[in-house]
Protein backbone atom coordinates (compact mmCIF):
# COMPACT_ATOMS: atom_id res chain seq x y z
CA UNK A 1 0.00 0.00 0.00
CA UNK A 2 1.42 3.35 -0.71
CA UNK A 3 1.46 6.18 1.92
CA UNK A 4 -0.71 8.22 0.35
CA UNK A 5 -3.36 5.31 0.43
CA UNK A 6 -2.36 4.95 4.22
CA UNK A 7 -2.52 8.72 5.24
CA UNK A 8 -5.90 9.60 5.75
CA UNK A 9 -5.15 13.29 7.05
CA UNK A 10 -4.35 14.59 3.48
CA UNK A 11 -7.73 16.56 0.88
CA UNK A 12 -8.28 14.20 -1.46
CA UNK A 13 -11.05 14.66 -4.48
CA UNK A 14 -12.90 17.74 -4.76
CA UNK A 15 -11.95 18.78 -1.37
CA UNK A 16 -8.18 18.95 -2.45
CA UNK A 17 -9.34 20.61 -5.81
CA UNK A 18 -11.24 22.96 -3.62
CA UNK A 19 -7.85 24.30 -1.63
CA UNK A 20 -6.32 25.17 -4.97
CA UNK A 21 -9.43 26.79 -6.06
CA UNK A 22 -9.42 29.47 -2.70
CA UNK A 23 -5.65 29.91 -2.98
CA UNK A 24 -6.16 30.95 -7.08
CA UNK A 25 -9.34 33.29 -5.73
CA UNK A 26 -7.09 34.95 -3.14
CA UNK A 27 -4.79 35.87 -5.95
CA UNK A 28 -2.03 33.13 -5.09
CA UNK A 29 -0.52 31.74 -7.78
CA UNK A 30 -1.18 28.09 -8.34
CA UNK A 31 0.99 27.67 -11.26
CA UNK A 32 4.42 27.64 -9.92
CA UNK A 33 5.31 23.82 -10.88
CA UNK A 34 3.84 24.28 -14.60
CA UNK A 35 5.75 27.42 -14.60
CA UNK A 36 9.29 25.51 -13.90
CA UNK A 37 8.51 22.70 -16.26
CA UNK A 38 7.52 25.22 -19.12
CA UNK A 39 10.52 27.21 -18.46
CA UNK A 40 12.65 23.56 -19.14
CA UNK A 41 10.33 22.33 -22.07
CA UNK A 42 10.66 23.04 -26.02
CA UNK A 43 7.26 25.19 -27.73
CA UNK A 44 5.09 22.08 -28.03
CA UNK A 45 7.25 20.11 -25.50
CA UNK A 46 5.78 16.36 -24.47
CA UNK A 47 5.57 16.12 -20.72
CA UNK A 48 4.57 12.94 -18.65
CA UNK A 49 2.88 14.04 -15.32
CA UNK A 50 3.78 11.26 -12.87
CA UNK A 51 1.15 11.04 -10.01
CA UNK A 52 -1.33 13.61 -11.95
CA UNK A 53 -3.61 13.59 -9.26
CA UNK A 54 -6.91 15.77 -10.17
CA UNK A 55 -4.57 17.03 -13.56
CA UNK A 56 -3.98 20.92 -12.10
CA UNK A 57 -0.27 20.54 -13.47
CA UNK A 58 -1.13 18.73 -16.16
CA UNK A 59 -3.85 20.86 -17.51
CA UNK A 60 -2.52 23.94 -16.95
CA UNK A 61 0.69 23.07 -19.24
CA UNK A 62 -1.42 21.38 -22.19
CA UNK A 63 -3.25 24.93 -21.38
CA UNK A 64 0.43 26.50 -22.92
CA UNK A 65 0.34 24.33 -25.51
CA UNK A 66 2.40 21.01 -24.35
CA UNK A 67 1.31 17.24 -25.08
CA UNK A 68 0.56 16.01 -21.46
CA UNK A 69 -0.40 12.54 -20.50
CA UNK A 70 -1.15 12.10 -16.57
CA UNK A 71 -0.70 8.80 -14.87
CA UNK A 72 -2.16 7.96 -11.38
CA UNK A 73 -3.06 5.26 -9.14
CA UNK A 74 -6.12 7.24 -7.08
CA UNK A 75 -9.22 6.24 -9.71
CA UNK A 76 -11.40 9.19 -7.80
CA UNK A 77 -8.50 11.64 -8.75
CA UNK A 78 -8.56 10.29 -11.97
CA UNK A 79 -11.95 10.91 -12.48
CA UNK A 80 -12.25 14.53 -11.58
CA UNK A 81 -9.06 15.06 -13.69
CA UNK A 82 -10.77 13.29 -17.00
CA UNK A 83 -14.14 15.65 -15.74
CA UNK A 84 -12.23 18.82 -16.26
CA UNK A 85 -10.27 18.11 -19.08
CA UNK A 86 -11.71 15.00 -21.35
CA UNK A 87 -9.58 15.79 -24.33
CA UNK A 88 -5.97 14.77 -22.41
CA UNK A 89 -5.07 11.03 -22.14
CA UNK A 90 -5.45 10.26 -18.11
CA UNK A 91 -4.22 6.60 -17.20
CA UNK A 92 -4.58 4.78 -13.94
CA UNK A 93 -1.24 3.21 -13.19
CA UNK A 94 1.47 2.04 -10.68
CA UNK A 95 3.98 4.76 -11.36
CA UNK A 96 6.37 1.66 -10.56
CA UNK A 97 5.40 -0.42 -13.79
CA UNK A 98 3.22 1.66 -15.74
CA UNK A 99 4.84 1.10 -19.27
CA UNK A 100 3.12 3.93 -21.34
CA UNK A 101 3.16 2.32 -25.38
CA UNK A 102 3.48 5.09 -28.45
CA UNK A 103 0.95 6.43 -29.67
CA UNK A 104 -1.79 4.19 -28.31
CA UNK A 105 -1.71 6.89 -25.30
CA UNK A 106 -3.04 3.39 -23.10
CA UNK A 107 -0.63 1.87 -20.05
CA UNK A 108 0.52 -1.81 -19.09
CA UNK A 109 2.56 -3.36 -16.81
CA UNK A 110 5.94 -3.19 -17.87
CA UNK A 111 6.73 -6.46 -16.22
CA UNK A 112 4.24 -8.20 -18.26
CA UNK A 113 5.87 -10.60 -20.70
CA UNK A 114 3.12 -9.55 -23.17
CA UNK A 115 4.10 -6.23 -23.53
CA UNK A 116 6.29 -5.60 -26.62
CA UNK A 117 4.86 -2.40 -27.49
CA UNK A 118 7.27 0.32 -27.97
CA UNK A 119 7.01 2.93 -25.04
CA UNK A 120 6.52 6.40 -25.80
CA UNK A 121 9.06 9.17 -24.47
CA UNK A 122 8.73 12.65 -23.05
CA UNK A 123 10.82 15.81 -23.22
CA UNK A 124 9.90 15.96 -19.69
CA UNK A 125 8.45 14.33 -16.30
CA UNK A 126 7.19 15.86 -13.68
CA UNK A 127 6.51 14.40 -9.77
CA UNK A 128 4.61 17.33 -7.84
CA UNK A 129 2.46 17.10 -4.73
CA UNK A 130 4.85 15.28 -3.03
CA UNK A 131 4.42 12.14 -5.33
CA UNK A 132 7.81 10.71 -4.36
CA UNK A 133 7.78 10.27 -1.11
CA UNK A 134 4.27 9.01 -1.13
CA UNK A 135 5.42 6.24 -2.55
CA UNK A 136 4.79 2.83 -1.76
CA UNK A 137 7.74 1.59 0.74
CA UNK A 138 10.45 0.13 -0.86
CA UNK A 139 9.39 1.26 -4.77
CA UNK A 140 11.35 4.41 -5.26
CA UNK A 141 14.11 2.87 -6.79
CA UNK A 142 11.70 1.08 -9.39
CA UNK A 143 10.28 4.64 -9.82
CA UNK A 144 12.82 6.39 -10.66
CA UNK A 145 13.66 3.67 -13.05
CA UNK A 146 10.59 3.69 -14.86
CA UNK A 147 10.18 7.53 -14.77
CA UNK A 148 13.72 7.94 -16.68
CA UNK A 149 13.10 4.70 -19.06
CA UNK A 150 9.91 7.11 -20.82
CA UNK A 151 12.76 9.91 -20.92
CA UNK A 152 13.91 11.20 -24.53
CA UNK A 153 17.39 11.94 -24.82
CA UNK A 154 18.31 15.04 -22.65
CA UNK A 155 14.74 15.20 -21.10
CA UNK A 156 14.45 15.84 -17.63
CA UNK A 157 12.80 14.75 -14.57
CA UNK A 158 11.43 17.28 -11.85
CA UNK A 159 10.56 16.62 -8.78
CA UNK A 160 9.21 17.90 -5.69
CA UNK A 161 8.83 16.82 -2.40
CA UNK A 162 9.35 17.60 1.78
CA UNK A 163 12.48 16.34 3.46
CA UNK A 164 11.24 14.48 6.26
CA UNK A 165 12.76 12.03 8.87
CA UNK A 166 11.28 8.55 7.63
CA UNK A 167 11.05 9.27 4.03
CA UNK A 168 12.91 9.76 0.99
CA UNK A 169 16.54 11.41 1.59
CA UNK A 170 17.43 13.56 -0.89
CA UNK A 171 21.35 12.39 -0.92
CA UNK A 172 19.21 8.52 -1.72
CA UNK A 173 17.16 10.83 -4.54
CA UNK A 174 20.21 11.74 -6.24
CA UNK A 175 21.71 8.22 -6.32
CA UNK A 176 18.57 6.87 -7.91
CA UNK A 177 18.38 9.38 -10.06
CA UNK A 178 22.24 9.25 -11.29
CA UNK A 179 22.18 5.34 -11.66
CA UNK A 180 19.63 5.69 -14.32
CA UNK A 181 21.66 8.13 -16.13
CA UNK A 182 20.14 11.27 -14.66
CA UNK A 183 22.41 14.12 -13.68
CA UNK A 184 21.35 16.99 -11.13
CA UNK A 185 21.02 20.34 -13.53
CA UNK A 186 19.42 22.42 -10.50
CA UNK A 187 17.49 22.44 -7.45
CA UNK A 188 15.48 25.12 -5.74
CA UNK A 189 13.92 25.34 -2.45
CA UNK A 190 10.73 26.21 -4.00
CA UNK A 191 9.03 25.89 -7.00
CA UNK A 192 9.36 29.74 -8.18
CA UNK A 193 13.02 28.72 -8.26
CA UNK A 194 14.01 30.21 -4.58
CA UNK A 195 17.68 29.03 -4.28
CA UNK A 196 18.12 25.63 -2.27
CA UNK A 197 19.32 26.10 1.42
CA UNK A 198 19.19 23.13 3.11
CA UNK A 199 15.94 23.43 4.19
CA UNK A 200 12.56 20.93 4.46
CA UNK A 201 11.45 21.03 0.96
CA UNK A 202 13.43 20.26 -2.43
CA UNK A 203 12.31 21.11 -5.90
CA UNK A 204 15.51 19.01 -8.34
CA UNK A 205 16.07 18.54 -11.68
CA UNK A 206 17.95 16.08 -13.21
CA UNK A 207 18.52 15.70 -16.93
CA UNK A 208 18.95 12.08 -19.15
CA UNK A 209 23.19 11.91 -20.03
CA UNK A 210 22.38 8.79 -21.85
């Protein structure tokens, strides 16, 4: 079971669409993790948003113009996200396995035997909300993996997420990240791009070498 499944102190549905909602009508801006990403992406750019969620990331860069395709294993936040934007392609998946095949926009298990479609890569990825250290225990190695396997050539993976006794270290991050051929490019303490101090909360990016 993953730890967002187990926490049950976190908005969830409507109710975390909701928060975003009061913060946009109080004149916050809500956009600061499409704003990185769009800042890192080519006019047109192809971005896979891992743990979607309710698609706020998602469908606010397809918004400027990128191909997104939003992967999640909450069906309920799946479903509001295909409510408010029907057009994008929205799969339920284990970000763990989830093989996403070109051009058929539909997911399998990439441990399946079966699957010999060829998978489809992104000029970017994209873990907000915390996605990797929600994590099921013990899968953030086969994330990462995964993540950087649907990774063009010099695409890059961004994630963000709270450093917390207990959960992913950020020095572990980096390892992960570097043994599938991803090298750190940047990484803010914020995602407006607020320079890194050491503090509780990591925004990284880390580009394909290979």
């Amino acid at each position: 079971m993953s730890r967002w499944a187990e926490r049950g102190d976190i908005p969830r549905g409507a109710e975390y669409d909701d928060r975003w909602a009061q913060k946009a009508a109080r004149g916050e801006s809500i956009h600061g993790e499409a704003d990185l990403v769009d800042s890192l992406l080519p006019r047109g750019g192809s971005v896979l948003d891992a743990g979607c969620g309710t698609g706020r990331v998602a469908i606010e860069l397809a918004r400027r113009g990128h191909h997104v395709v939003g992967v999640d294993l909450d069906p309920a936040m799946l479903d509001l996200a295909r409510n408010k934007a029907p057009e994008l392609a929205w799969i339920q998946g284990d970000l763990a396995s989830a093989g996403i095949l070109r051009d058929t926009g539909i997911s399998r298990d990439s441990s399946s035997s079966g699957d010999t479609g060829e998978r489809r890569l992104f000029d970017a990825a994209v873990a907000a909300g915390n996605v990797m250290i929600f994590l099921e225990r013990g899968t953030e190695a086969a994330v990462v993996a995964n993540i950087a396997s649907h990774l063009r050539p010099s695409g890059v993976l961004v994630a963000g997420f709270q450093l917390s006794d207990g959960y992913l270290a950020l020095h572990v991050y980096d390892a992960l990240a570097e043994r599938n051929g991803l090298e750190l490019e940047a990484r803010y303490s914020t995602w407006e791009g607020a320079p890194f101090d050491g503090g509780d909360y990591a925004v990284s990016v880390h580009r394909c070498t290979v």
